[in-house]
C-alpha atoms as a PDB file:
ATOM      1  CA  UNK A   1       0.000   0.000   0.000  1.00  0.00           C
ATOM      2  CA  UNK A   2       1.181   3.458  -0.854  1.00  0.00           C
ATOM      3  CA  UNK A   3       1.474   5.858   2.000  1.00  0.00           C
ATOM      4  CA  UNK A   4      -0.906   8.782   1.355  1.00  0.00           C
ATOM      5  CA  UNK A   5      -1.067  12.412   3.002  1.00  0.00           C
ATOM      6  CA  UNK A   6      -2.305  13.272   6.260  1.00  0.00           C
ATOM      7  CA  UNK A   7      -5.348  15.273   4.422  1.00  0.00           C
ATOM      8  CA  UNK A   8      -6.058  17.783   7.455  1.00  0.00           C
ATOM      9  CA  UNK A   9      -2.394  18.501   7.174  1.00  0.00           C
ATOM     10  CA  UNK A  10      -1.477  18.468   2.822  1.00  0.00           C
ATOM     11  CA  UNK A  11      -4.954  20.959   2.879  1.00  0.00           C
ATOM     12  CA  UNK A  12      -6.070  22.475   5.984  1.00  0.00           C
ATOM     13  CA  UNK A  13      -8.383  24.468   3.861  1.00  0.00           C
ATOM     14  CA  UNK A  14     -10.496  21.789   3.287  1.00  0.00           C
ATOM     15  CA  UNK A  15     -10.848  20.814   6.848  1.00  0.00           C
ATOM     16  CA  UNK A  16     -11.713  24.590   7.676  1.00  0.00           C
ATOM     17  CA  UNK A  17     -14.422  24.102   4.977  1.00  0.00           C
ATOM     18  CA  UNK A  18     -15.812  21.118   6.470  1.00  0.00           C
ATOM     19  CA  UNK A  19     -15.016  22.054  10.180  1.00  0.00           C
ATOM     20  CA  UNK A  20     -17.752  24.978   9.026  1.00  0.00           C
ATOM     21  CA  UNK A  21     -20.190  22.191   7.962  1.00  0.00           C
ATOM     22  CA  UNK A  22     -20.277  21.048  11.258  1.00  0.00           C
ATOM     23  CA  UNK A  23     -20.628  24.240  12.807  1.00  0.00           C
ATOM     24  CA  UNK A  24     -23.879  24.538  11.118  1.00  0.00           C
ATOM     25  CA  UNK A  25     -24.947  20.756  11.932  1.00  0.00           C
ATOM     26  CA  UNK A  26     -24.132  21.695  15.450  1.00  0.00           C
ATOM     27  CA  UNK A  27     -26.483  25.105  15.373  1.00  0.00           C
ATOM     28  CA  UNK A  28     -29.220  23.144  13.731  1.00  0.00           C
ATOM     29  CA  UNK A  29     -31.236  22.152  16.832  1.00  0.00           C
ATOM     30  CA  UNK A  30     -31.406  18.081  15.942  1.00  0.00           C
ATOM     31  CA  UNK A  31     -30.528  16.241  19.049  1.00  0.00           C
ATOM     32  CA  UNK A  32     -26.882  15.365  20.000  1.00  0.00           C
ATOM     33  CA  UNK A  33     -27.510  11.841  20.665  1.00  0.00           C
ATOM     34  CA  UNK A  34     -29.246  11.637  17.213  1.00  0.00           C
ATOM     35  CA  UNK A  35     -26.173  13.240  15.272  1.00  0.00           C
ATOM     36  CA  UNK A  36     -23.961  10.418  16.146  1.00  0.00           C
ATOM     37  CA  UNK A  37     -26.042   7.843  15.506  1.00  0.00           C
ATOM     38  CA  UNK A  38     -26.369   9.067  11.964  1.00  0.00           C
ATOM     39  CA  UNK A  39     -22.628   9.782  11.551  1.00  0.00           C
ATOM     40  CA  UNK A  40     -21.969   5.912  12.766  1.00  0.00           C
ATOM     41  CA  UNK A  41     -24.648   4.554  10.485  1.00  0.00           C
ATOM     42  CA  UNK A  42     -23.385   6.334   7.728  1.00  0.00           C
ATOM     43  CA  UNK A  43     -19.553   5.203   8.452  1.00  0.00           C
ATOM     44  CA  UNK A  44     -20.283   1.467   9.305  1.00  0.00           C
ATOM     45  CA  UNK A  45     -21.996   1.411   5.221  1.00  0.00           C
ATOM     46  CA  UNK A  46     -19.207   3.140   4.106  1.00  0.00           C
ATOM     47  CA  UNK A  47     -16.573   1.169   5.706  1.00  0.00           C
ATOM     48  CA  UNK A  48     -15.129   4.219   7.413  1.00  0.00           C
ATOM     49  CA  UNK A  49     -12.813   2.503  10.341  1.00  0.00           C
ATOM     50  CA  UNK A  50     -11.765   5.960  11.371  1.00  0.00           C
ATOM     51  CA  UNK A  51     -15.192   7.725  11.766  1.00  0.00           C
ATOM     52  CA  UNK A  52     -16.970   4.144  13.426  1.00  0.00           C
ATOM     53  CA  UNK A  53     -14.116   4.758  15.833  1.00  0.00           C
ATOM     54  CA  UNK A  54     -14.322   8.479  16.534  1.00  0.00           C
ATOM     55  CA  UNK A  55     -18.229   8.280  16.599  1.00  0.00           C
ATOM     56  CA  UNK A  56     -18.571   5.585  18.590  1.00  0.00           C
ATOM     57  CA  UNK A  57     -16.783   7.163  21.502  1.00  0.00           C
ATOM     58  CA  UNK A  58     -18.141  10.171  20.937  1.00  0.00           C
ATOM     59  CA  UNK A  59     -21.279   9.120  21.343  1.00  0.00           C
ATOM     60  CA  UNK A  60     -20.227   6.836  24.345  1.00  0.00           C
ATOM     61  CA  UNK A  61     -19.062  10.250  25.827  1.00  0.00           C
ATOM     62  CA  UNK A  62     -22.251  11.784  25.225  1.00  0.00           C
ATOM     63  CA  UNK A  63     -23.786   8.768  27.204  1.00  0.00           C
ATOM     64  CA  UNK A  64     -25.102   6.869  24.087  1.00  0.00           C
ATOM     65  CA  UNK A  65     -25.494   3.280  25.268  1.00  0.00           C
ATOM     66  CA  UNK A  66     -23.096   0.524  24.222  1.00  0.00           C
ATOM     67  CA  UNK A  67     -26.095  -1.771  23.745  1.00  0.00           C
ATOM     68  CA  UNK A  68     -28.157   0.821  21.186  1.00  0.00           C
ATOM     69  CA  UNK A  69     -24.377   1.574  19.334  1.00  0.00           C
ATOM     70  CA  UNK A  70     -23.801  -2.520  18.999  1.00  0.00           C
ATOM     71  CA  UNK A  71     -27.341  -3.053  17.480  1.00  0.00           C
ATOM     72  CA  UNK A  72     -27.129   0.170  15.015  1.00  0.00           C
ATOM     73  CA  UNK A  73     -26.660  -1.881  12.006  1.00  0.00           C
ATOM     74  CA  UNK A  74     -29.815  -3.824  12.850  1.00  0.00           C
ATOM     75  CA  UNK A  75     -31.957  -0.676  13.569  1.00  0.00           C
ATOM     76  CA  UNK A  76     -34.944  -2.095  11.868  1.00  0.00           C
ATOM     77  CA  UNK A  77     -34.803  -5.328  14.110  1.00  0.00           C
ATOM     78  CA  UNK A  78     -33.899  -3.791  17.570  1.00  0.00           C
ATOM     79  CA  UNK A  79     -36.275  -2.603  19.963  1.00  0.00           C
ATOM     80  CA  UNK A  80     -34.032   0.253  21.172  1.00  0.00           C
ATOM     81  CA  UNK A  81     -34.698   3.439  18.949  1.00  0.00           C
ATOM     82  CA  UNK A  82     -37.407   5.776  19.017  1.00  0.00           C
ATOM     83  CA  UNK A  83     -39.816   6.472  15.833  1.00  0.00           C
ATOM     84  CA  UNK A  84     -37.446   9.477  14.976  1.00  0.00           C
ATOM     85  CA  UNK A  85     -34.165   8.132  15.266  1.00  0.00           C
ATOM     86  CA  UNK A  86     -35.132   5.039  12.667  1.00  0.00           C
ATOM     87  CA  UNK A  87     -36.686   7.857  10.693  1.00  0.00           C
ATOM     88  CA  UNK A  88     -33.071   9.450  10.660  1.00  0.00           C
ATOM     89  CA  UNK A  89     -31.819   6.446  10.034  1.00  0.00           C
ATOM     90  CA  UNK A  90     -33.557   5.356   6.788  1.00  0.00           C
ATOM     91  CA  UNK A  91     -33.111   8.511   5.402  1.00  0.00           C
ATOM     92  CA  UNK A  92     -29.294   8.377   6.389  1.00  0.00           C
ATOM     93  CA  UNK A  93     -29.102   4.619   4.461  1.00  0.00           C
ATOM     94  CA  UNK A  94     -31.248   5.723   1.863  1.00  0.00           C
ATOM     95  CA  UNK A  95     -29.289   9.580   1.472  1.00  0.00           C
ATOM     96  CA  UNK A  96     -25.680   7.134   1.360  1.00  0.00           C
ATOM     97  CA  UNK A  97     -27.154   4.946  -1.007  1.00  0.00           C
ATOM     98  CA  UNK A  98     -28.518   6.978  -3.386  1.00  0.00           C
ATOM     99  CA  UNK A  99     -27.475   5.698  -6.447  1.00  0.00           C
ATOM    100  CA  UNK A 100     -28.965   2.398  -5.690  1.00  0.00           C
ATOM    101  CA  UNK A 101     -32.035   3.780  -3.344  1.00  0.00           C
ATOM    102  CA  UNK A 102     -32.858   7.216  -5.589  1.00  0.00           C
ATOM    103  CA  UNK A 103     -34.438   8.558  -1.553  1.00  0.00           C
ATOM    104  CA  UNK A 104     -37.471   6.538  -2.096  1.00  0.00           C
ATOM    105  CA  UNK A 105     -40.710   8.482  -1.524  1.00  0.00           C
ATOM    106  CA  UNK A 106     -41.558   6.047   1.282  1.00  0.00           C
ATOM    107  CA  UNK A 107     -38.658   6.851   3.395  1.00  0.00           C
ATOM    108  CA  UNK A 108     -39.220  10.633   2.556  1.00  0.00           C
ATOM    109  CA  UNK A 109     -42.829   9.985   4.175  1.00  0.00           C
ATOM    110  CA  UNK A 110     -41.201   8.739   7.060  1.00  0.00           C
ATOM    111  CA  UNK A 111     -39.094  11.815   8.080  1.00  0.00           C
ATOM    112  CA  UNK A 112     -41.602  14.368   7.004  1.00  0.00           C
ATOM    113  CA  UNK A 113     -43.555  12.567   9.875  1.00  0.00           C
ATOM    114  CA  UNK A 114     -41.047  13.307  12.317  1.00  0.00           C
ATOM    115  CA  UNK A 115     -38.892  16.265  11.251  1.00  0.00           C
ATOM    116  CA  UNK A 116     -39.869  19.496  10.303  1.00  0.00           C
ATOM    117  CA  UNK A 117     -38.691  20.645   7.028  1.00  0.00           C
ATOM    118  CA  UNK A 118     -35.947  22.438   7.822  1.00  0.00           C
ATOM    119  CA  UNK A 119     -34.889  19.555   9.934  1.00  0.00           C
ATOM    120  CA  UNK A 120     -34.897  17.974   7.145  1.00  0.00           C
ATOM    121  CA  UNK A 121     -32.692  19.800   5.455  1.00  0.00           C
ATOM    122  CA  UNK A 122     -30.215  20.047   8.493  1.00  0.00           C
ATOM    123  CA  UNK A 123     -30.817  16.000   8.876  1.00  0.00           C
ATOM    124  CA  UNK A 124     -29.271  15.834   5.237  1.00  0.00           C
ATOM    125  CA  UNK A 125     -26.734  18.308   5.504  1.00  0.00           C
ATOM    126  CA  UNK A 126     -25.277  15.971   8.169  1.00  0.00           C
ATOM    127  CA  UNK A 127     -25.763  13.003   6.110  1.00  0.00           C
ATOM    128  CA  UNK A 128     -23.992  14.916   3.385  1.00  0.00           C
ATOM    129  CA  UNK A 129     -21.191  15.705   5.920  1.00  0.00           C
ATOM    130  CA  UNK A 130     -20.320  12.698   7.354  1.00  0.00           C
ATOM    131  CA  UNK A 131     -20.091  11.039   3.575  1.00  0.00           C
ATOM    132  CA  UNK A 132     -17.958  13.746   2.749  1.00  0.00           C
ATOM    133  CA  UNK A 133     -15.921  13.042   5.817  1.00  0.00           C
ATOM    134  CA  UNK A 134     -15.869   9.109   4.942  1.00  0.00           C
ATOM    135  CA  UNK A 135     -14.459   9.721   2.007  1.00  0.00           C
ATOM    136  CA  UNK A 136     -11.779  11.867   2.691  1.00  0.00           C
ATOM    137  CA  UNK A 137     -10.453   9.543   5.570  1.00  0.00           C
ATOM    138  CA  UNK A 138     -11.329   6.564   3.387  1.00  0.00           C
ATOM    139  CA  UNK A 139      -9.219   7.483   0.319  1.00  0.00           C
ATOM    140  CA  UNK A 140      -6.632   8.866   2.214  1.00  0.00           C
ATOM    141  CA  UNK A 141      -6.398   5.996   4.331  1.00  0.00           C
ATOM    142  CA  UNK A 142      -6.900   7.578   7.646  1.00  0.00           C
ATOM    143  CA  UNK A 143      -6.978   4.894  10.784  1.00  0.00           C
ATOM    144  CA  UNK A 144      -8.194   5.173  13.884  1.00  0.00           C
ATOM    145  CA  UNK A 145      -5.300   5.950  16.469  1.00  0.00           C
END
């Protein structure tokens, strides 16, 4: 394997850029607890070791349970998350997948029942975010320390 830049160091522009991304996510009102478990879901179907790591803990820190994190990918089969977090969490599958999923109008019917528009909109920035994050630390081959 070829070793590849540290990408927050070879462009720290970009990382300002993004670092204002979150500063908007963080404004938006949506719950913390809800913000990491979109950013995990979003890393563990990307494959993101770095950002599972990082978001795990964060969330761990923000007194996310171990049980809810270790049943995320199985959302739709665990009893543990509310009608608005699996809401947030189709939409974050379908939002990552959208060239296979195209954001099916049935999951959009789901979070218009539990976010407000402009949630919405926040609810995808992050879900644009976090991609965006995956894929820098992904192609630069960023591992969890």
């Amino acid at each position: 394997m070829t070793n590849r830049p540290d990408f927050y160091k070879a462009n720290p522009h970009v990382v300002k850029t993004m670092m204002k991304l979150e500063e908007r996510i963080q404004q938006s009102g949506l719950e913390q607890p809800l913000l990491e478990l979109v950013r995990l879901r979003a890393s563990q179907i990307n494959g993101c070791a770095f950002c599972m790591d990082m978001h795990f803990q964060d969330a761990v820190k923000g007194g996310e349970s171990v049980r809810r994190l270790a049943t995320l990918s199985a959302w739709r089969e665990s009893p543990f998350f509310t009608a608005r977090e699996q809401a947030a969490l189709a939409w974050t599958e379908a939002v990552t997948l959208v060239a296979q999923t195209h954001v099916p109008d049935e999951v959009w019917a789901l979070v218009s029942e539990q976010f407000s528009e402009s949630e919405a909109v926040d609810l995808t920035l992050l879900i644009n975010a976090i991609n965006g994050w995956n894929r820098l630390a992904i192609a630069f081959r960023k591992v969890p320390n």
